[in-house]
Protein backbone atom coordinates (compact mmCIF):
# COMPACT_ATOMS: atom_id res chain seq x y z
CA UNK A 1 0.00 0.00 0.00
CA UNK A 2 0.91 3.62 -0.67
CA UNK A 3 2.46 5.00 3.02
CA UNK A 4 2.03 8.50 4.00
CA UNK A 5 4.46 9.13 6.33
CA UNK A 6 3.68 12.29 8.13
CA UNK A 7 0.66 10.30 9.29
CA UNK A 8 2.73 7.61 10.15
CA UNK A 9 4.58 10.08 12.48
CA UNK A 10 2.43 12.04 14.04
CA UNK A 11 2.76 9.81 17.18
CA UNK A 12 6.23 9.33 16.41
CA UNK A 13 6.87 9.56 20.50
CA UNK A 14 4.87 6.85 21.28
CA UNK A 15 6.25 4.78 18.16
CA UNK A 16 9.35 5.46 18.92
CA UNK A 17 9.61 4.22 22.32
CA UNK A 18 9.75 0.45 22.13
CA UNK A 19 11.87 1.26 19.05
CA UNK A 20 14.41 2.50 21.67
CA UNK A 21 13.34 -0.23 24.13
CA UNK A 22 14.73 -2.66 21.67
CA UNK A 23 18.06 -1.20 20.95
CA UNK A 24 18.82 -1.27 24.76
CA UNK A 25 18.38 -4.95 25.08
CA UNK A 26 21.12 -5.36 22.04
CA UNK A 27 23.99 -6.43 23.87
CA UNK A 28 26.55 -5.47 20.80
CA UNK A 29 29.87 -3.78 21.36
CA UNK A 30 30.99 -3.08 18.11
CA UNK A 31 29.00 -4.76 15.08
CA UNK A 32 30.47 -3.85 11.71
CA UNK A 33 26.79 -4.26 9.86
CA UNK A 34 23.70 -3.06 11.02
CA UNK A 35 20.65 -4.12 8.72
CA UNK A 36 17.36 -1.91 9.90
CA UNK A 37 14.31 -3.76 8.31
CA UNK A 38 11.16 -2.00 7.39
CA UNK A 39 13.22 1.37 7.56
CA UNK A 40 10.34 3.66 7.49
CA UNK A 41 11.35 7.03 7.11
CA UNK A 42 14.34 6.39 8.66
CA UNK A 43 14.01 7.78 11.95
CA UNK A 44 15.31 4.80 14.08
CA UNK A 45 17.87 3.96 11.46
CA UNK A 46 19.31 7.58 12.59
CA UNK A 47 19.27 5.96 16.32
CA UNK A 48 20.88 2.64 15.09
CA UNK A 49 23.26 4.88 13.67
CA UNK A 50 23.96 7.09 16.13
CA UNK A 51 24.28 4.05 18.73
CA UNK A 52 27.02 2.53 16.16
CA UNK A 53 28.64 5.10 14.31
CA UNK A 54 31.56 2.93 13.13
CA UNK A 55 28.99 0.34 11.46
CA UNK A 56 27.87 0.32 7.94
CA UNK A 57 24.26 0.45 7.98
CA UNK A 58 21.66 -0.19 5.47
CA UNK A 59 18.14 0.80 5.65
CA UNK A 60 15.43 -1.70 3.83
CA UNK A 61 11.73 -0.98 3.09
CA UNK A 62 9.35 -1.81 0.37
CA UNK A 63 7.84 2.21 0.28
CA UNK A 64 9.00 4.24 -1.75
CA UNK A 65 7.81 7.38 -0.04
CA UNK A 66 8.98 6.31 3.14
CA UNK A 67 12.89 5.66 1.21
CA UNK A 68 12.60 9.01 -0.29
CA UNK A 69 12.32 10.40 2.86
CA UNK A 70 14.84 8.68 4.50
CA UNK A 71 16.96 9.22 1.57
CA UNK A 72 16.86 12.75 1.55
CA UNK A 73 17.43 12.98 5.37
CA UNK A 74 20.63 10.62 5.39
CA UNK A 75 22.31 10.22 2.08
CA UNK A 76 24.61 8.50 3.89
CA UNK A 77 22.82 5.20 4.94
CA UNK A 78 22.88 2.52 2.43
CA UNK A 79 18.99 2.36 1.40
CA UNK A 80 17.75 -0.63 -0.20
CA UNK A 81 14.22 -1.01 -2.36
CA UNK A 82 13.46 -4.69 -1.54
CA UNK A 83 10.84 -7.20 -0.59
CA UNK A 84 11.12 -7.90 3.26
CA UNK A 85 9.39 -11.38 2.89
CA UNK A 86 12.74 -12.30 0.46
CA UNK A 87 15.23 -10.25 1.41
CA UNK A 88 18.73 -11.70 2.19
CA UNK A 89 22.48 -10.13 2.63
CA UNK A 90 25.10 -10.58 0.62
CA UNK A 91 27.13 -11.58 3.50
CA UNK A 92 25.38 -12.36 6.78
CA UNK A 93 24.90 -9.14 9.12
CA UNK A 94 26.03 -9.04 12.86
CA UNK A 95 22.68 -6.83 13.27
CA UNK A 96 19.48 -7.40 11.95
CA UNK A 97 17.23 -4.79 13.32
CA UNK A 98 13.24 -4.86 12.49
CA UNK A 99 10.91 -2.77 14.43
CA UNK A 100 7.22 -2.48 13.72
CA UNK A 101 7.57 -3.74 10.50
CA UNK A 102 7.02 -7.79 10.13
CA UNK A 103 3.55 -8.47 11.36
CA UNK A 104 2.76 -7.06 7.97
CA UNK A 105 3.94 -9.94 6.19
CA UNK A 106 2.51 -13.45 6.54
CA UNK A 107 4.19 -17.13 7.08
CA UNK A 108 6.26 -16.34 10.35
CA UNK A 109 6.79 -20.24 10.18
CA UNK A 110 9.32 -19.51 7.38
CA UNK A 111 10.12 -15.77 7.84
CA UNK A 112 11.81 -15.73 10.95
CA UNK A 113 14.29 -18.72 10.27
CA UNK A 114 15.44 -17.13 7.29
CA UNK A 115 16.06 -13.79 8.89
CA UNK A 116 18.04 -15.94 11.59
CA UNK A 117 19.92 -17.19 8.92
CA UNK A 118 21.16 -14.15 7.77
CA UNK A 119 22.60 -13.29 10.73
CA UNK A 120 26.69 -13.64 11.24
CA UNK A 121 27.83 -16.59 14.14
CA UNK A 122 27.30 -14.33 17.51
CA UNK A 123 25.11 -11.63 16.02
CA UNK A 124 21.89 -10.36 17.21
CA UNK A 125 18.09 -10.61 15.16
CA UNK A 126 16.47 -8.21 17.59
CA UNK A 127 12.64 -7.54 16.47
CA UNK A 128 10.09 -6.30 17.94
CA UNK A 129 6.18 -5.87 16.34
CA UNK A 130 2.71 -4.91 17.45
CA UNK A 131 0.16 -6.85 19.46
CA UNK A 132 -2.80 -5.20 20.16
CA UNK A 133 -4.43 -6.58 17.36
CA UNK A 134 -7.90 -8.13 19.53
CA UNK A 135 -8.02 -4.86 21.29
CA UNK A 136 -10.96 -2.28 20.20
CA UNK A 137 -8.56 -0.02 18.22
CA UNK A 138 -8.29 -2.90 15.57
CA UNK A 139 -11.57 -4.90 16.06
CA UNK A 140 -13.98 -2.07 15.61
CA UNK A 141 -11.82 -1.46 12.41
CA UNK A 142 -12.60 -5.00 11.53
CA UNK A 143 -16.43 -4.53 12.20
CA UNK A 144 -16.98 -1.31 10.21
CA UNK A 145 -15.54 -3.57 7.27
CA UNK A 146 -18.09 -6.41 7.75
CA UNK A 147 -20.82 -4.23 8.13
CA UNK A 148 -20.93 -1.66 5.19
CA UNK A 149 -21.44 -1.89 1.04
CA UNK A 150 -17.64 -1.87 1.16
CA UNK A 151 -17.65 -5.60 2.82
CA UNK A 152 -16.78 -7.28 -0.40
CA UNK A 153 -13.72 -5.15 -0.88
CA UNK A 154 -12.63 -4.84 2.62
CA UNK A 155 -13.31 -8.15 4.62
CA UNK A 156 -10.62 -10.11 2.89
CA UNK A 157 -7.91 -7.36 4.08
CA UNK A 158 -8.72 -8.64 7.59
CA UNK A 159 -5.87 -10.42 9.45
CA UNK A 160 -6.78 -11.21 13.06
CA UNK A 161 -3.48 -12.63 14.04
CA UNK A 162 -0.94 -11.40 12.19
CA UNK A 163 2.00 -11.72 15.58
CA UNK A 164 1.45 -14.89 17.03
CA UNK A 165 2.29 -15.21 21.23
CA UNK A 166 5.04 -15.18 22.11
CA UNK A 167 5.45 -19.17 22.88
CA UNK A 168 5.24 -19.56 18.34
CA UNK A 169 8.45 -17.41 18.40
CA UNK A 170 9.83 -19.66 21.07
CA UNK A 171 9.01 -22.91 19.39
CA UNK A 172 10.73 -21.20 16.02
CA UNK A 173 13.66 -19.69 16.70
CA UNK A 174 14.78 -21.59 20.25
CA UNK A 175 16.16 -24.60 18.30
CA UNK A 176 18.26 -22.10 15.42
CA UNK A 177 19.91 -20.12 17.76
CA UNK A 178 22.27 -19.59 20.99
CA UNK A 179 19.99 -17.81 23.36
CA UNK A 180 16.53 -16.31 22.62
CA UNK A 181 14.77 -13.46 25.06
CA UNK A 182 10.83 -13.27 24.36
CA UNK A 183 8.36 -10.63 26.14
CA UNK A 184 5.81 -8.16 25.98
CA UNK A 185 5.41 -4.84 26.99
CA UNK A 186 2.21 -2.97 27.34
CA UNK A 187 2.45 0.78 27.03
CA UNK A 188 -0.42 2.78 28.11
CA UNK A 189 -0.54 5.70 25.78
CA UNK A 190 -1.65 8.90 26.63
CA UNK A 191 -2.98 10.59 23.33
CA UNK A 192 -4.15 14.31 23.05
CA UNK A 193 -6.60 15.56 20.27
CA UNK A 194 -9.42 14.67 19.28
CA UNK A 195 -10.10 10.97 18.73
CA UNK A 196 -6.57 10.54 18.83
CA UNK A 197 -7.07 6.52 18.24
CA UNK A 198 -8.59 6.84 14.87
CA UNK A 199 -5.48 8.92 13.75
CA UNK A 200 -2.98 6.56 15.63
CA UNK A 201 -4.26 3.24 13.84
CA UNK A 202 -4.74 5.70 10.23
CA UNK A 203 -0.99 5.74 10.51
CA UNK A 204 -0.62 1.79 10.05
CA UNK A 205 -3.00 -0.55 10.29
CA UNK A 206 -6.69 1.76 8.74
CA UNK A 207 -3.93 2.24 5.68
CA UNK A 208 -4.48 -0.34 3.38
CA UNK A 209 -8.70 -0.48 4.03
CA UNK A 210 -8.33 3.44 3.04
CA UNK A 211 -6.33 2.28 0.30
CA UNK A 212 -9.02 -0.22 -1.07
CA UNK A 213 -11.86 2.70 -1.22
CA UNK A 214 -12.12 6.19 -3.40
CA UNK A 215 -14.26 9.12 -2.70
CA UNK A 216 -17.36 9.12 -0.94
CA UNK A 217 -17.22 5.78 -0.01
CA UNK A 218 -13.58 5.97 1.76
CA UNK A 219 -14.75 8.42 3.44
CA UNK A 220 -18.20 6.85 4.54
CA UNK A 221 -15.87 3.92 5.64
CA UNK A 222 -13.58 5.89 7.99
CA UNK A 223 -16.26 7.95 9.59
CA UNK A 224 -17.82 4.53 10.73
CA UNK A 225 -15.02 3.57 12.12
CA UNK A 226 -14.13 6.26 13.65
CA UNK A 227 -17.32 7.05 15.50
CA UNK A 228 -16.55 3.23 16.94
CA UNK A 229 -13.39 3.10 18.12
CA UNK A 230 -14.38 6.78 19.16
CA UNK A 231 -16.81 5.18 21.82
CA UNK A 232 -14.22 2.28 22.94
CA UNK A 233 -11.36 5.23 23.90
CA UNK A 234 -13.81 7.86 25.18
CA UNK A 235 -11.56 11.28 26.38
CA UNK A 236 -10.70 11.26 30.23
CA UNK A 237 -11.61 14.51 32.47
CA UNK A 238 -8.42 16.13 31.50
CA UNK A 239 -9.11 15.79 27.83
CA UNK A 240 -6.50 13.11 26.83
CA UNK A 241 -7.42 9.67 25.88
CA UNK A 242 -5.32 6.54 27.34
CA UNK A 243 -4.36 4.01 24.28
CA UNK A 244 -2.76 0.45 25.90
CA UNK A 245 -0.88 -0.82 23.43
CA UNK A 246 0.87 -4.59 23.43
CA UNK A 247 4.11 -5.22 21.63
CA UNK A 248 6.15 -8.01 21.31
CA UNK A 249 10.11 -8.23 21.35
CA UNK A 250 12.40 -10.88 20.43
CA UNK A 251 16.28 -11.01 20.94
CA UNK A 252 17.90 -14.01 19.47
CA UNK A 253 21.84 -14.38 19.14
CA UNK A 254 22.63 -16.26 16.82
C-alpha cells in the first residue's frame, strides 16, 4: 500500500519508544553491519546509527515514499528497495534490526528462520512488532468492514493474528539459535486531540482499508469507524485519551 508518512509520524513519541526499548536490550559492542528492516522514514535507522557510528548500515523498506524520505534525510545510509518477505544479505549481518515492521507480512513459520539465517555466528536478530491486534482499536476497524457496502472489498484485508504469542516465536527460533529473550510490553498511551485513536491506527494498520476505497465511499468507511473506536477510547476529564498498546520483542543471538 501507498504509506504516508507524516501520518505515520504524528505519534512518532509513542512509536518510537519500544523502538528504543529494543536497541537497549542489544547487547553489541561493536557490530560492523547493522541491517534496519522495514526502515520507514528512517528515523530509528538515525538511532541505530547514532548508537554505532563505526557500522555500515543499510536501511530496507518496500515504500518508496517512506525511502525518499529517509533518503533525503541521510544520504549516507545505504537504502535498499526490496521485498522484506525475500530479502537476504550478501554476507550475513552481525545486526538485523526490524521494528514495527514484520507483522505485515505473513508465514512467520518460514520468515523468521530465514532472517536468523542471515545473521553472522554471535550476532543479534532483535525484532520487535505490534500486538494489540484483539483490542478495540483494531476490532472495531474489523467490524466497520463487515458491516458496510464496502464488505466485499474490505473483509478479505482482515488479518486477526498477524504476531502470534510469544510461545510460536519460542518454538521457532529456540532450536536455530544460541539464546533467545521473548516478552511483551504494554504501554499505556496517553494521546491528546481529538479521537486521537482513529489517527494513531490511520498511521498503520486503517492504511491499506483506506487504500481499497475512493471518494465518498472511503470516506463513509472511515467515519464509521471512527465514530466506533471513538466510543471504545472515550476522552478522560483532562481531555486526553489513554491508548494500551501490546508489543512483542524478540532477541535471538545467533
Amino acid at each position: 500500500m501507498p504509506w504516508d508518512p507524516a501520518q505515520y509520524l504524528v505519534f512518532g513519541d509513542h512509536r518510537l519508544r519500544p523502538a528504543l526499548d529494543l536497541i537497549a536490550r542489544v547487547a553489541l559492542d561493536h557490530p560492523a553491519t547493522i541491517a534496519d528492516l522495514g526502515c520507514g522514514a528512517g528515523n530509528v535507522t538515525k538511532i541505530l546509527r547514532q548508537r554505532w557510528p563505526d557500522a555500515k548500515v543499510m536501511g530496507i523498506d518496500s515504500s518508496t515514499s517512506m525511502l525518499d524520505r529517509a533518503r533525503a534525510a541521510d544520504p549516507d545510509v545505504d537504502w535498499q528497495f526490496a521485498d522484506l518477505t525475500s530479502w537476504a544479505p550478501r554476507s550475513p549481518v552481525d545486526l538485523v534490526y526490524s521494528n514495527a515492521a514484520l507483522h505485515w507480512l505473513d508465514d512467520h513459520e518460514r520468515l523468521f528462520p530465514h532472517l536468523a539465517s542471515t545473521v553472522a555466528v554471535g550476532g543479534i536478530l532483535a525484532v520487535q512488532m505490534p500486538r494489540n491486534f484483539s483490542e478495540p482499536s483494531h476490532t472495531t476497524l474489523y467490524e466497520a468492514a463487515r458491516e458496510g457496502p464496502w464488505r466485499d472489498r474490505l473483509e478479505k484485508l482482515i488479518r486477526v493474528e498477524p504476531t502470534k504469542p510469544p510461545a510460536f516465536y519460542w518454538d521457532v527460533l529456540a532450536p536455530r539459535v544460541r539464546s533467545l529473550d521473548v516478552w511483551e510490553t504494554l504501554y499505556l498511551q496517553r494521546l491528546e486531540g481529538e479521537n486521537p485513536v482513529a489517527e494513531f491506527v490511520k498511521g498503520s494498520w486503517l492504511g491499506p482499508f483506506l487504500a481499497a476505497l475512493e471518494g465518498a465511499e472511503r470516506t463513509a468507511f472511515e467515519a464509521a469507524y471512527r465514530e466506533r473506536v471513538k466510543r471504545a477510547y472515550p476522552p478522560r476529564a483532562d481531555g486526553a485519551t489513554l491508548f494500551p498498546f501490546r508489543r512483542l520483542f524478540i532477541v535471538a543471538r545467533c
